[in-house]
Every structure is written in C-alpha cells, then in structure tokens.
PDB file of N, CA and C in Angstrom:
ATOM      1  N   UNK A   1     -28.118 -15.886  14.212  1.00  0.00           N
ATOM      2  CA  UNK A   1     -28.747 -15.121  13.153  1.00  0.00           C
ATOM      3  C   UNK A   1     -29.723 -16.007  12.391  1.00  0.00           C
ATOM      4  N   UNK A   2     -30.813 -15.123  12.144  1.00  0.00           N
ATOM      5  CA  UNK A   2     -31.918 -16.370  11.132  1.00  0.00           C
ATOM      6  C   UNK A   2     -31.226 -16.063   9.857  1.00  0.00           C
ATOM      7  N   UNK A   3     -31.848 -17.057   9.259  1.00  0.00           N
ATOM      8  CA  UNK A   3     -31.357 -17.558   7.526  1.00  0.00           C
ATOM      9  C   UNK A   3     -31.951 -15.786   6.404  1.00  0.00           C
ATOM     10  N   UNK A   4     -33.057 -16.012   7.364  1.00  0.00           N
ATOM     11  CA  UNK A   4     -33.374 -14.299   6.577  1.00  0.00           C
ATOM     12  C   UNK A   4     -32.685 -12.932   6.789  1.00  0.00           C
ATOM     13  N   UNK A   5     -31.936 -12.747   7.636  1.00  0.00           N
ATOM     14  CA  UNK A   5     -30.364 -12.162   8.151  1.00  0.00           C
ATOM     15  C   UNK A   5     -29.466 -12.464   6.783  1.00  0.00           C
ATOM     16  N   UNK A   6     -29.400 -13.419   6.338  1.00  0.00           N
ATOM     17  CA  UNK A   6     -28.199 -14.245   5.173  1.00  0.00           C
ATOM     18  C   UNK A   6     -28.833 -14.066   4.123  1.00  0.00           C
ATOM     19  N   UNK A   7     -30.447 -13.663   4.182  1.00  0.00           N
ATOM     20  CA  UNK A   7     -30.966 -14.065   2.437  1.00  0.00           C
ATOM     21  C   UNK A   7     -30.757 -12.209   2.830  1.00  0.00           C
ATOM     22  N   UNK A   8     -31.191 -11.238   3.561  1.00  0.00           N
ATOM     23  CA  UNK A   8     -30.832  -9.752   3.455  1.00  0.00           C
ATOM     24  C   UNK A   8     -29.278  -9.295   2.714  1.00  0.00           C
ATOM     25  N   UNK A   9     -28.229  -9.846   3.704  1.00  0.00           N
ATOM     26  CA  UNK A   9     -26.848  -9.688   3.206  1.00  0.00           C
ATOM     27  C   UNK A   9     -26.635 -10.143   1.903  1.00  0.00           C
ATOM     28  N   UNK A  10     -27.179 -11.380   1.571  1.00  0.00           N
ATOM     29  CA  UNK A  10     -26.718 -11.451   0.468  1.00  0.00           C
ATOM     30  C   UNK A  10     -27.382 -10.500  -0.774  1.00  0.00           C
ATOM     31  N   UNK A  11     -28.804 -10.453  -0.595  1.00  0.00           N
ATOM     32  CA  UNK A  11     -29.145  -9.492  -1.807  1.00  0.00           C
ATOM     33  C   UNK A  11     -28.474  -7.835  -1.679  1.00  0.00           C
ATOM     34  N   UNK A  12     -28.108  -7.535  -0.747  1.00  0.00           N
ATOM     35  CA  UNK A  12     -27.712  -6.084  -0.754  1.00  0.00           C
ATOM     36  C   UNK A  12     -26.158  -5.998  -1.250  1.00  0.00           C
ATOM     37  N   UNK A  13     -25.562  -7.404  -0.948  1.00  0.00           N
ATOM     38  CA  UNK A  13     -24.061  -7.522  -1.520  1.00  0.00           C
ATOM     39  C   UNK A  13     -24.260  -7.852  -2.883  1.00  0.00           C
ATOM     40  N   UNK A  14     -25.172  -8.517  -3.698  1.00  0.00           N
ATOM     41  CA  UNK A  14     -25.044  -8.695  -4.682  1.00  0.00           C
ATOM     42  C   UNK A  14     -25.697  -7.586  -5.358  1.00  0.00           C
ATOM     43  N   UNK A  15     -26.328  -6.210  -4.660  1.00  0.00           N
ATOM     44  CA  UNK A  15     -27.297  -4.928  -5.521  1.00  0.00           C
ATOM     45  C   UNK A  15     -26.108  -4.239  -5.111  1.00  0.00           C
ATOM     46  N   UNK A  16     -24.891  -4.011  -4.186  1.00  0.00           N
ATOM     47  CA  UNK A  16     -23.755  -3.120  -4.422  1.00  0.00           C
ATOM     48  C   UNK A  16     -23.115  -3.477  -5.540  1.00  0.00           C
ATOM     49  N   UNK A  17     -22.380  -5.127  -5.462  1.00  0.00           N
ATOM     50  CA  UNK A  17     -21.492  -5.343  -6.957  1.00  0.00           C
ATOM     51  C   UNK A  17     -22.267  -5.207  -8.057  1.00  0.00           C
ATOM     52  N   UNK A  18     -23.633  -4.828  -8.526  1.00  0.00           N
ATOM     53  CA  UNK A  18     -24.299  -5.067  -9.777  1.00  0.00           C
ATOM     54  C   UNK A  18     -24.202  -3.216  -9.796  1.00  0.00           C
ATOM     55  N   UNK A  19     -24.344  -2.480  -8.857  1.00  0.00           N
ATOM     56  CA  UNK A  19     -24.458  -0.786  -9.085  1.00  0.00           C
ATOM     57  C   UNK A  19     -22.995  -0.463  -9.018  1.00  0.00           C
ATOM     58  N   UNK A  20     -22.207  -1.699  -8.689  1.00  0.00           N
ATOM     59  CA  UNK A  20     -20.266  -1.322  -8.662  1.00  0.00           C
ATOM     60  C   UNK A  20     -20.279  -1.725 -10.355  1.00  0.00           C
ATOM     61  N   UNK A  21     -20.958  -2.585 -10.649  1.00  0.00           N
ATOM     62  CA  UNK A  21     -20.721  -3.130 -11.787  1.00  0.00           C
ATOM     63  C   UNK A  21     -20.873  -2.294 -13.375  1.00  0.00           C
ATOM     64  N   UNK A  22     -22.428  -1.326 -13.190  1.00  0.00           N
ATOM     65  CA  UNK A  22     -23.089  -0.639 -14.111  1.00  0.00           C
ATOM     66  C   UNK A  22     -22.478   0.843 -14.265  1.00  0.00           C
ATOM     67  N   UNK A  23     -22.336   1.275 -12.934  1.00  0.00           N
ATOM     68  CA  UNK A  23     -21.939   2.287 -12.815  1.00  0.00           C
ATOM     69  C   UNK A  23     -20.489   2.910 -12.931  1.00  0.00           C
ATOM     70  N   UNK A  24     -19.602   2.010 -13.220  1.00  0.00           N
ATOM     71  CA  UNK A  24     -17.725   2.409 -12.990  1.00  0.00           C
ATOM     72  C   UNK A  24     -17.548   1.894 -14.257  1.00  0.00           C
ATOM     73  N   UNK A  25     -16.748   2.506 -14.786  1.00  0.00           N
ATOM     74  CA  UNK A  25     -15.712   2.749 -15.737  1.00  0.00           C
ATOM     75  C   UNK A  25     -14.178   2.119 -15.758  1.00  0.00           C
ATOM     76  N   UNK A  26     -13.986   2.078 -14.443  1.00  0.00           N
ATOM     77  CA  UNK A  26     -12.644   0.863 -14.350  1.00  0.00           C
ATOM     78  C   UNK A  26     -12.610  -0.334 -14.286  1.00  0.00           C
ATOM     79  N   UNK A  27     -11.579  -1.176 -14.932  1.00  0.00           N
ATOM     80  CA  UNK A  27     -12.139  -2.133 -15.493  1.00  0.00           C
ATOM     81  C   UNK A  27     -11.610  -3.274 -14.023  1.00  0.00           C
ATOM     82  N   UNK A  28     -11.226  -2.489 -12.714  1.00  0.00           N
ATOM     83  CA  UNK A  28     -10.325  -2.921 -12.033  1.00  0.00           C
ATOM     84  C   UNK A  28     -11.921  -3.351 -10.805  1.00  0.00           C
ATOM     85  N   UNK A  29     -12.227  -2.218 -10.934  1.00  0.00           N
ATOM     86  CA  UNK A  29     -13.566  -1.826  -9.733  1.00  0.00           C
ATOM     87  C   UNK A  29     -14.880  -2.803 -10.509  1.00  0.00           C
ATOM     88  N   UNK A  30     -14.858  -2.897 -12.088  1.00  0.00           N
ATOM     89  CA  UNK A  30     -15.940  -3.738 -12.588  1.00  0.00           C
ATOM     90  C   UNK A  30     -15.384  -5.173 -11.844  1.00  0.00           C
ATOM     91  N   UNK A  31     -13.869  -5.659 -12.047  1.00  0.00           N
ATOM     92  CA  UNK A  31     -13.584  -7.022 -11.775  1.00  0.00           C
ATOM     93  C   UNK A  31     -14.283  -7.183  -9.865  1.00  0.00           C
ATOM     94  N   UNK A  32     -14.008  -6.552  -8.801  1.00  0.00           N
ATOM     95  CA  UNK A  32     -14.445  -6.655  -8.094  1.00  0.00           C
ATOM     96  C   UNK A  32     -15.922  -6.639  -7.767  1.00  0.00           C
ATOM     97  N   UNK A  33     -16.607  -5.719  -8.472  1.00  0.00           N
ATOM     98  CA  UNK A  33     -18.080  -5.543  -8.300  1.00  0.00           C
ATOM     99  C   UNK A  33     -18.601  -7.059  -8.757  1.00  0.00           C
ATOM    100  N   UNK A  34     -17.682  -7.354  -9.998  1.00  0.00           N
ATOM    101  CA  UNK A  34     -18.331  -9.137  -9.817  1.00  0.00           C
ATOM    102  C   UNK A  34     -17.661 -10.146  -9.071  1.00  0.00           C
ATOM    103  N   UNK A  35     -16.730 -10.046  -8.370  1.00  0.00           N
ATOM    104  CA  UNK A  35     -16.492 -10.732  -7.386  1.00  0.00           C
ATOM    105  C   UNK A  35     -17.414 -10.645  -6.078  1.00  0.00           C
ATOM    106  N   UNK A  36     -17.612  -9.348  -6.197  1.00  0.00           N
ATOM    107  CA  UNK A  36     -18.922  -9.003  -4.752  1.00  0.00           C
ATOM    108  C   UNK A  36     -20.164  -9.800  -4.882  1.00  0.00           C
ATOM    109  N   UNK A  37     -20.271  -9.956  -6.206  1.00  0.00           N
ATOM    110  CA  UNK A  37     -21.875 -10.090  -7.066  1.00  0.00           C
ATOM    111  C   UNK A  37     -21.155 -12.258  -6.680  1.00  0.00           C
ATOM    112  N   UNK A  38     -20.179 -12.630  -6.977  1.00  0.00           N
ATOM    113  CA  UNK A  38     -20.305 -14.237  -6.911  1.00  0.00           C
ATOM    114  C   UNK A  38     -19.849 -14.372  -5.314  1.00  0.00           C
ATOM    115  N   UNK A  39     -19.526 -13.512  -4.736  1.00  0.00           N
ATOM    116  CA  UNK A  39     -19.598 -14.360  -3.347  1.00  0.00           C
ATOM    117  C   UNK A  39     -20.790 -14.011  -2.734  1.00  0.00           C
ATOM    118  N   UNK A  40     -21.879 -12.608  -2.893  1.00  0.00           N
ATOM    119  CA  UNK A  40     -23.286 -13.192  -2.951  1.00  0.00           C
ATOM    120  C   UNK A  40     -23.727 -14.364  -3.017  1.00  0.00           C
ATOM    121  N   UNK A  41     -23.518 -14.844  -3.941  1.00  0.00           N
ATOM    122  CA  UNK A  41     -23.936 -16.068  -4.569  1.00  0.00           C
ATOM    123  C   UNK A  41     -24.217 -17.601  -3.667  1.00  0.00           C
ATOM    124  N   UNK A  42     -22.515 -17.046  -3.429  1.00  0.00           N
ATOM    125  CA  UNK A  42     -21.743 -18.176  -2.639  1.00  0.00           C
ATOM    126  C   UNK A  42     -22.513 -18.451  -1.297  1.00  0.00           C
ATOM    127  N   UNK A  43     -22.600 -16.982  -0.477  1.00  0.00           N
ATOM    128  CA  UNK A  43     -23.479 -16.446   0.667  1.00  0.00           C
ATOM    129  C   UNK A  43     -24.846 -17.315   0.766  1.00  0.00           C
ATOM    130  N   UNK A  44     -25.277 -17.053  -0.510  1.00  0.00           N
ATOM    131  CA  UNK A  44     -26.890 -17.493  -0.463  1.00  0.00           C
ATOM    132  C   UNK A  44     -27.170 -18.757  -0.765  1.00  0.00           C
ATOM    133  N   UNK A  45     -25.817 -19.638  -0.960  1.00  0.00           N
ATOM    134  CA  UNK A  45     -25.752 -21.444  -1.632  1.00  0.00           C
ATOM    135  C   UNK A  45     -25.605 -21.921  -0.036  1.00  0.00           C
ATOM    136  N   UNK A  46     -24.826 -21.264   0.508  1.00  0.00           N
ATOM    137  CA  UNK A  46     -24.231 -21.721   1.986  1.00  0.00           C
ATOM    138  C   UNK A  46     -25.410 -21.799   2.782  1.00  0.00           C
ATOM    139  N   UNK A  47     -26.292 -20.712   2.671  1.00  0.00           N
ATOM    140  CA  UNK A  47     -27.208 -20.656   3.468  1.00  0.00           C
ATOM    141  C   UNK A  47     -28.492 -21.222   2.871  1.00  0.00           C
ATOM    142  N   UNK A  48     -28.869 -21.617   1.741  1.00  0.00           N
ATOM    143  CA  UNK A  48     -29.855 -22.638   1.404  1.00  0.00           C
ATOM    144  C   UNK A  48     -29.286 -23.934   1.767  1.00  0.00           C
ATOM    145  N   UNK A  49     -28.140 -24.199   2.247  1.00  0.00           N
ATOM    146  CA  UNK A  49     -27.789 -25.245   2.328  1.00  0.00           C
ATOM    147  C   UNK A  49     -27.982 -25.719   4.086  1.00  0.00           C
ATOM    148  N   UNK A  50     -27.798 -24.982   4.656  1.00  0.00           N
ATOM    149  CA  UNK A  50     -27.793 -25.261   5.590  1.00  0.00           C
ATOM    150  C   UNK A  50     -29.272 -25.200   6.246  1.00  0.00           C
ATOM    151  N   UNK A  51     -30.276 -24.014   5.832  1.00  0.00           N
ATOM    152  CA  UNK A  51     -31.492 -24.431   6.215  1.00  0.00           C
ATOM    153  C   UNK A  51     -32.213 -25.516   5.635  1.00  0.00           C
ATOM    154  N   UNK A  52     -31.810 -25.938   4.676  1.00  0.00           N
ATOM    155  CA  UNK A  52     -32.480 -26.955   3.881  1.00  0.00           C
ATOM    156  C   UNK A  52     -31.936 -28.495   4.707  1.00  0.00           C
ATOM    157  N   UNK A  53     -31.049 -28.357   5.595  1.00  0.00           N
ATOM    158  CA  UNK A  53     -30.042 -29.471   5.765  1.00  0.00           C
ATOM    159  C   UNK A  53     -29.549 -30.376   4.855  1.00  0.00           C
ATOM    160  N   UNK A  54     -29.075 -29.687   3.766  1.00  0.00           N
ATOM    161  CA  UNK A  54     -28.775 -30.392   2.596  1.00  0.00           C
ATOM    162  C   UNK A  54     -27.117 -30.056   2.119  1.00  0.00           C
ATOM    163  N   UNK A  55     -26.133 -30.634   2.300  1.00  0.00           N
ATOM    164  CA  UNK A  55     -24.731 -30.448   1.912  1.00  0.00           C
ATOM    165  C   UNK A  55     -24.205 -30.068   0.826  1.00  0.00           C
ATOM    166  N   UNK A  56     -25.786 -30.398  -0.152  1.00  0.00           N
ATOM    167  CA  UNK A  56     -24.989 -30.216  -1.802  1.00  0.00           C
ATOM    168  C   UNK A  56     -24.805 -28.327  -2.406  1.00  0.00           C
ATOM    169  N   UNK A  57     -25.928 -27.571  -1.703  1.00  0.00           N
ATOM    170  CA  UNK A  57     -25.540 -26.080  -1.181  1.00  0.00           C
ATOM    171  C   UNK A  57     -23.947 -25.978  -1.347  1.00  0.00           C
ATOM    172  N   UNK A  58     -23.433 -26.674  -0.046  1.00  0.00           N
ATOM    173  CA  UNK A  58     -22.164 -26.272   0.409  1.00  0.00           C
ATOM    174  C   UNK A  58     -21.203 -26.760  -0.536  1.00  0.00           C
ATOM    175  N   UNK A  59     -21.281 -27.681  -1.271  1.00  0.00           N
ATOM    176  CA  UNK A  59     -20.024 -28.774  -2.125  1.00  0.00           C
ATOM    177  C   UNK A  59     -20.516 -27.626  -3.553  1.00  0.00           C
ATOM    178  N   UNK A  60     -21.348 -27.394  -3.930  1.00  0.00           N
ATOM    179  CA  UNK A  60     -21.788 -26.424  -5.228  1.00  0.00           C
ATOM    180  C   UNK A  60     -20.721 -25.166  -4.763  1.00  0.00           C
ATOM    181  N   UNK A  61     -21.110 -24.771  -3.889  1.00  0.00           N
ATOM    182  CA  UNK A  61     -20.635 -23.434  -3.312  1.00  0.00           C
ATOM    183  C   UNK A  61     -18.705 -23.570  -3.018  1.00  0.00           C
ATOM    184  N   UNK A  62     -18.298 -24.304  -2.881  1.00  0.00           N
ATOM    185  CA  UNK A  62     -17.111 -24.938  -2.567  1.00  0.00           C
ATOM    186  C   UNK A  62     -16.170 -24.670  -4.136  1.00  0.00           C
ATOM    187  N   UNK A  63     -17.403 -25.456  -4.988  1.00  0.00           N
ATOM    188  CA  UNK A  63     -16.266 -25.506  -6.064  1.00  0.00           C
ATOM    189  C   UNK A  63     -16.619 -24.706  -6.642  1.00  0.00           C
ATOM    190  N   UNK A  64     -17.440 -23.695  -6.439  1.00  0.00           N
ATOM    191  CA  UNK A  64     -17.630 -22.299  -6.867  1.00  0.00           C
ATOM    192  C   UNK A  64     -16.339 -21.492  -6.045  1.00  0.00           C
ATOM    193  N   UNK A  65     -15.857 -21.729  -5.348  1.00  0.00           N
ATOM    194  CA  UNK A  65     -14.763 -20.858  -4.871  1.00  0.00           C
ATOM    195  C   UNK A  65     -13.792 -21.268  -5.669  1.00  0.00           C
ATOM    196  N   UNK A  66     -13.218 -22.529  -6.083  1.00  0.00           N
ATOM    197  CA  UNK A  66     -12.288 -22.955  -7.255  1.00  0.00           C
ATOM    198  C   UNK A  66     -12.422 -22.068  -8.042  1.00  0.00           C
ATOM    199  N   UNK A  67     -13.685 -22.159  -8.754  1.00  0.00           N
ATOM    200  CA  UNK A  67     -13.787 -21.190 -10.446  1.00  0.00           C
ATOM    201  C   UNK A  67     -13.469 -20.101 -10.131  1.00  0.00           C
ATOM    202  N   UNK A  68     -13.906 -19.737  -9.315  1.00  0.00           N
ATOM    203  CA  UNK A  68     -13.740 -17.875  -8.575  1.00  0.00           C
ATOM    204  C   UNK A  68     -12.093 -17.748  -8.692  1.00  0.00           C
ATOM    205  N   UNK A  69     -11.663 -18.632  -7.983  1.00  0.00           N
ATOM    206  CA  UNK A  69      -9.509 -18.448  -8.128  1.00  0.00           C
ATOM    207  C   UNK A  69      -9.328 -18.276  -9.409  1.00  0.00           C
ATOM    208  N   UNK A  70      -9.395 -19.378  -9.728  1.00  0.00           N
ATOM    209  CA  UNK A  70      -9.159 -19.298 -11.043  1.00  0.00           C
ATOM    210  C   UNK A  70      -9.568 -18.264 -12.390  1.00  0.00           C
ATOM    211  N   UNK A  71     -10.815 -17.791 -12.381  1.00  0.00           N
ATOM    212  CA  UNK A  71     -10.965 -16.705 -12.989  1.00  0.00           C
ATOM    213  C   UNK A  71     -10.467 -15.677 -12.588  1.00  0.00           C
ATOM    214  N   UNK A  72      -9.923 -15.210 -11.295  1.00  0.00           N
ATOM    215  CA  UNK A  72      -9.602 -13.858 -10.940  1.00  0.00           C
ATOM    216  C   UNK A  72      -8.582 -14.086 -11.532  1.00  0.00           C
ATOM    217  N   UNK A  73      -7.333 -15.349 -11.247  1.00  0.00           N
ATOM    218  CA  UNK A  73      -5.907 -15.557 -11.887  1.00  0.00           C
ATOM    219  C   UNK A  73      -6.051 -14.651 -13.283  1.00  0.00           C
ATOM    220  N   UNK A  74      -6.965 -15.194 -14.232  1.00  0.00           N
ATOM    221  CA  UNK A  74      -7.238 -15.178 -15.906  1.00  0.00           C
ATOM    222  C   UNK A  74      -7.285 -13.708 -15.749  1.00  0.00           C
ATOM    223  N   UNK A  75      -8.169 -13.378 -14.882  1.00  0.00           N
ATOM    224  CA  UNK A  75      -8.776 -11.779 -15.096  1.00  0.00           C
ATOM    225  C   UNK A  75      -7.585 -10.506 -14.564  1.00  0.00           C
ATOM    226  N   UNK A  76      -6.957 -10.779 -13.776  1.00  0.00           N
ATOM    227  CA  UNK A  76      -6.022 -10.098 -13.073  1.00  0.00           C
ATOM    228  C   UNK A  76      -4.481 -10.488 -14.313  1.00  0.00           C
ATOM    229  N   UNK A  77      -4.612 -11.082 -14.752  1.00  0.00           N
ATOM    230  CA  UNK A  77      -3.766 -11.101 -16.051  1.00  0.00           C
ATOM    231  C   UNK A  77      -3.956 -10.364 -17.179  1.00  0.00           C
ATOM    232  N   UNK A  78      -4.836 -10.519 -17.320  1.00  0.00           N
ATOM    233  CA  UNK A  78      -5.889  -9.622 -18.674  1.00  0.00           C
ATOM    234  C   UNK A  78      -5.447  -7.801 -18.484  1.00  0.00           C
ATOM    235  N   UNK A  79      -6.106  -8.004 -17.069  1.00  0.00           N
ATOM    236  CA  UNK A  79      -5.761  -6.274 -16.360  1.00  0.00           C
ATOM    237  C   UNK A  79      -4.822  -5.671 -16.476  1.00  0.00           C
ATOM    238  N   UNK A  80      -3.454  -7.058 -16.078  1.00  0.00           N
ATOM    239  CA  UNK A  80      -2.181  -6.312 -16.066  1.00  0.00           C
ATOM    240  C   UNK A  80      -1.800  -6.203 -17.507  1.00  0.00           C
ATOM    241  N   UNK A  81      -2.242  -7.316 -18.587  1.00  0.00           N
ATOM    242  CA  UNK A  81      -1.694  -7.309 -20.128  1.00  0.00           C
ATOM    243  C   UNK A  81      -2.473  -6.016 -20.298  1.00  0.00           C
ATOM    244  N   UNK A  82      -3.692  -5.567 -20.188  1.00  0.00           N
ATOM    245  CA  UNK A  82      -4.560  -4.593 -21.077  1.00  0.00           C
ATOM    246  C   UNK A  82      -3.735  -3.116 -20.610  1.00  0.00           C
ATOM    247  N   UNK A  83      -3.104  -2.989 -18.819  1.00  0.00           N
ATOM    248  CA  UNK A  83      -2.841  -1.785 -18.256  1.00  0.00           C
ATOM    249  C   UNK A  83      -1.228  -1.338 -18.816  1.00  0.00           C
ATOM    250  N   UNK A  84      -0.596  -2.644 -19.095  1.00  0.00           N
ATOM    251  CA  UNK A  84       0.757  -2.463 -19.583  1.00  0.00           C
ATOM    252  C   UNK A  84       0.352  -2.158 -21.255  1.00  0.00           C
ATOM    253  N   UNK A  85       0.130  -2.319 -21.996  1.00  0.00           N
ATOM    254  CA  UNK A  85      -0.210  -1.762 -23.302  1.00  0.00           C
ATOM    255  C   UNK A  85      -0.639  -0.583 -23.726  1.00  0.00           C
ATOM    256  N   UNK A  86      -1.660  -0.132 -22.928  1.00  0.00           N
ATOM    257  CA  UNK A  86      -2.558   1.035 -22.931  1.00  0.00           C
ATOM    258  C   UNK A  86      -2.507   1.970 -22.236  1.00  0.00           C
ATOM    259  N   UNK A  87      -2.078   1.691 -20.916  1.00  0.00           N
ATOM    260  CA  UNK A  87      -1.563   2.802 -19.917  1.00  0.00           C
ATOM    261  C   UNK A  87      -3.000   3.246 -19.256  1.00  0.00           C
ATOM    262  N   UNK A  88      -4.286   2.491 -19.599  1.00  0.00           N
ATOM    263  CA  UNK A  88      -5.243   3.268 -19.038  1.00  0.00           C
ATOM    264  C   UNK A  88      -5.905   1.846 -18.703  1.00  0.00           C
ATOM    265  N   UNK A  89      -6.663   1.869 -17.458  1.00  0.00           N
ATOM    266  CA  UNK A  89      -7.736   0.722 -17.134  1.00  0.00           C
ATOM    267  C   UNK A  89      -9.627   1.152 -17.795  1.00  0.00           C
ATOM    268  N   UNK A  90      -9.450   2.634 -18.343  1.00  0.00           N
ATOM    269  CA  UNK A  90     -10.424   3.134 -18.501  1.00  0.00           C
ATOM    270  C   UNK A  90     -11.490   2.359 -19.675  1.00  0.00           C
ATOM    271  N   UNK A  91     -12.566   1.462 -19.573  1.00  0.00           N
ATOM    272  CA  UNK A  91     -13.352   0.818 -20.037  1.00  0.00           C
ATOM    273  C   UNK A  91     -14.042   1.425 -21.379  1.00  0.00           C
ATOM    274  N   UNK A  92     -13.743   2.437 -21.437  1.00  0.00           N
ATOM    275  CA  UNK A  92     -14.569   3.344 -22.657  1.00  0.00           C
ATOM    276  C   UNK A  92     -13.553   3.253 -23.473  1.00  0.00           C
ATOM    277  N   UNK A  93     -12.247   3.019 -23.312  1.00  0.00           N
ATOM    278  CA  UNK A  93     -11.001   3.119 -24.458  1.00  0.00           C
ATOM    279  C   UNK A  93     -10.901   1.804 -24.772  1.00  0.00           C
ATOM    280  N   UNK A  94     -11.191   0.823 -24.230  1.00  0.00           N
ATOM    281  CA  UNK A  94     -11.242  -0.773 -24.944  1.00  0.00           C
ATOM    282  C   UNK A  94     -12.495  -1.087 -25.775  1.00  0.00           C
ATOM    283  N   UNK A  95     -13.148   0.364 -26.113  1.00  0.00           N
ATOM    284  CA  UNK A  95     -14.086  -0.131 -27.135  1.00  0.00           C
ATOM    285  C   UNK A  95     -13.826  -0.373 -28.513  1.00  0.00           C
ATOM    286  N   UNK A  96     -12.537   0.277 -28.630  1.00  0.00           N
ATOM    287  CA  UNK A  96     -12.070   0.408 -29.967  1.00  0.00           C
ATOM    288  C   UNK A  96     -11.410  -0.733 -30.332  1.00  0.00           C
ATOM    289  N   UNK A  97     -11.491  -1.634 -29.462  1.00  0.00           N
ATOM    290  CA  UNK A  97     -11.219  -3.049 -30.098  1.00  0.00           C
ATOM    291  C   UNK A  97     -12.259  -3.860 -30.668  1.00  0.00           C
ATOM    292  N   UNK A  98     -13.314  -3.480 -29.957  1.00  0.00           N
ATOM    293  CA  UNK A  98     -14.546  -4.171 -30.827  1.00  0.00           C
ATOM    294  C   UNK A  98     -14.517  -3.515 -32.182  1.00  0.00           C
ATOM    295  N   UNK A  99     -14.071  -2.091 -32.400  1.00  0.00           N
ATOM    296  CA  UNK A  99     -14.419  -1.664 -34.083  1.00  0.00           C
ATOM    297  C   UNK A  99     -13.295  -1.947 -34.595  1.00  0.00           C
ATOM    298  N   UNK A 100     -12.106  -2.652 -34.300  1.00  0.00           N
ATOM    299  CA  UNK A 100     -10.877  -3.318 -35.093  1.00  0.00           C
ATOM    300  C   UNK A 100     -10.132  -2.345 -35.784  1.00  0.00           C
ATOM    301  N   UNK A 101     -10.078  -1.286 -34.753  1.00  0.00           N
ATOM    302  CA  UNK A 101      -8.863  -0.172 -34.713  1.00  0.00           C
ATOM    303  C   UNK A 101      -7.722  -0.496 -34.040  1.00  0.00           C
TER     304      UNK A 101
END
C-alpha cells in the first residue's frame, strides 16, 4: 500500500470520530469517537514515520498509546461514577453541573 492509502484512512477515521464526536449525545459513543479521532493520529505518526525513515514518528506514536491506556482507565471510571449516580449516560443532563444544581 502507498503512504497515501494511510494518509486516506487516516483522515476518514479521524472525520468519522469528529461526526461520532459532534453528533451523539452519549457520553459512552463521544468517549470512543475520540478514541477513533487519537488512533487516527497514531495511524498518521506511524506512517510519517516510516516514509520519512525516521523512528521518532514511531517512539511519539508509541507513547501516545501509553496516554491513550491510561486516559481511557480515567475516562471509563468517570462513565461508570457519572452512570451509577445518574442512571443516564445522556450528555445534555450533565449540564446541570456546570450551573451548580
């Protein structure tokens, strides 16, 4: 596959998680739409890296998969604290925490 095969996939994976992102209301389907949207990311570090013949692509992209664990851990906690309290994942009902109701 050419590198422009990898620069296609990645922008169309990162224009699904950004229209998964804008468009849904769950706060379950937003967490994934940005997971779609950073392994884009990841997609398009791997592959500047490798046409460039340059490794630091891949070691950037690497410990970008670290942060990625680790935030889903944080975020998939959040989900389950916010879904056990509220009973709803619905994104329009956690607004009322910003007005300190």
């Amino acid at each position: 596959m050419t590198p422009d095969m990898f620069f296609l996939l990645s922008s169309v994976l990162f224009s699904i998680g950004l229209v998964g992102l804008v468009a849904r209301k769950n706060l379950f389907v937003m967490y994934m739409s940005i997971e779609l949207m950073l392994s884009s990311v990841n997609l398009l570090l791997a592959t500047f890296s490798k046409v460039l013949g340059d490794a630091s692509g891949s070691v950037i992209a690497l410990l970008m998969i670290a942060v990625i664990a680790a935030e889903a851990a944080l975020f998939l906690a959040l989900i389950i604290h916010m879904y056990r309290s509220s009973r709803t994942l619905n994104s329009d009902h956690f607004d009322k925490l910003a007005e300190g109701k």
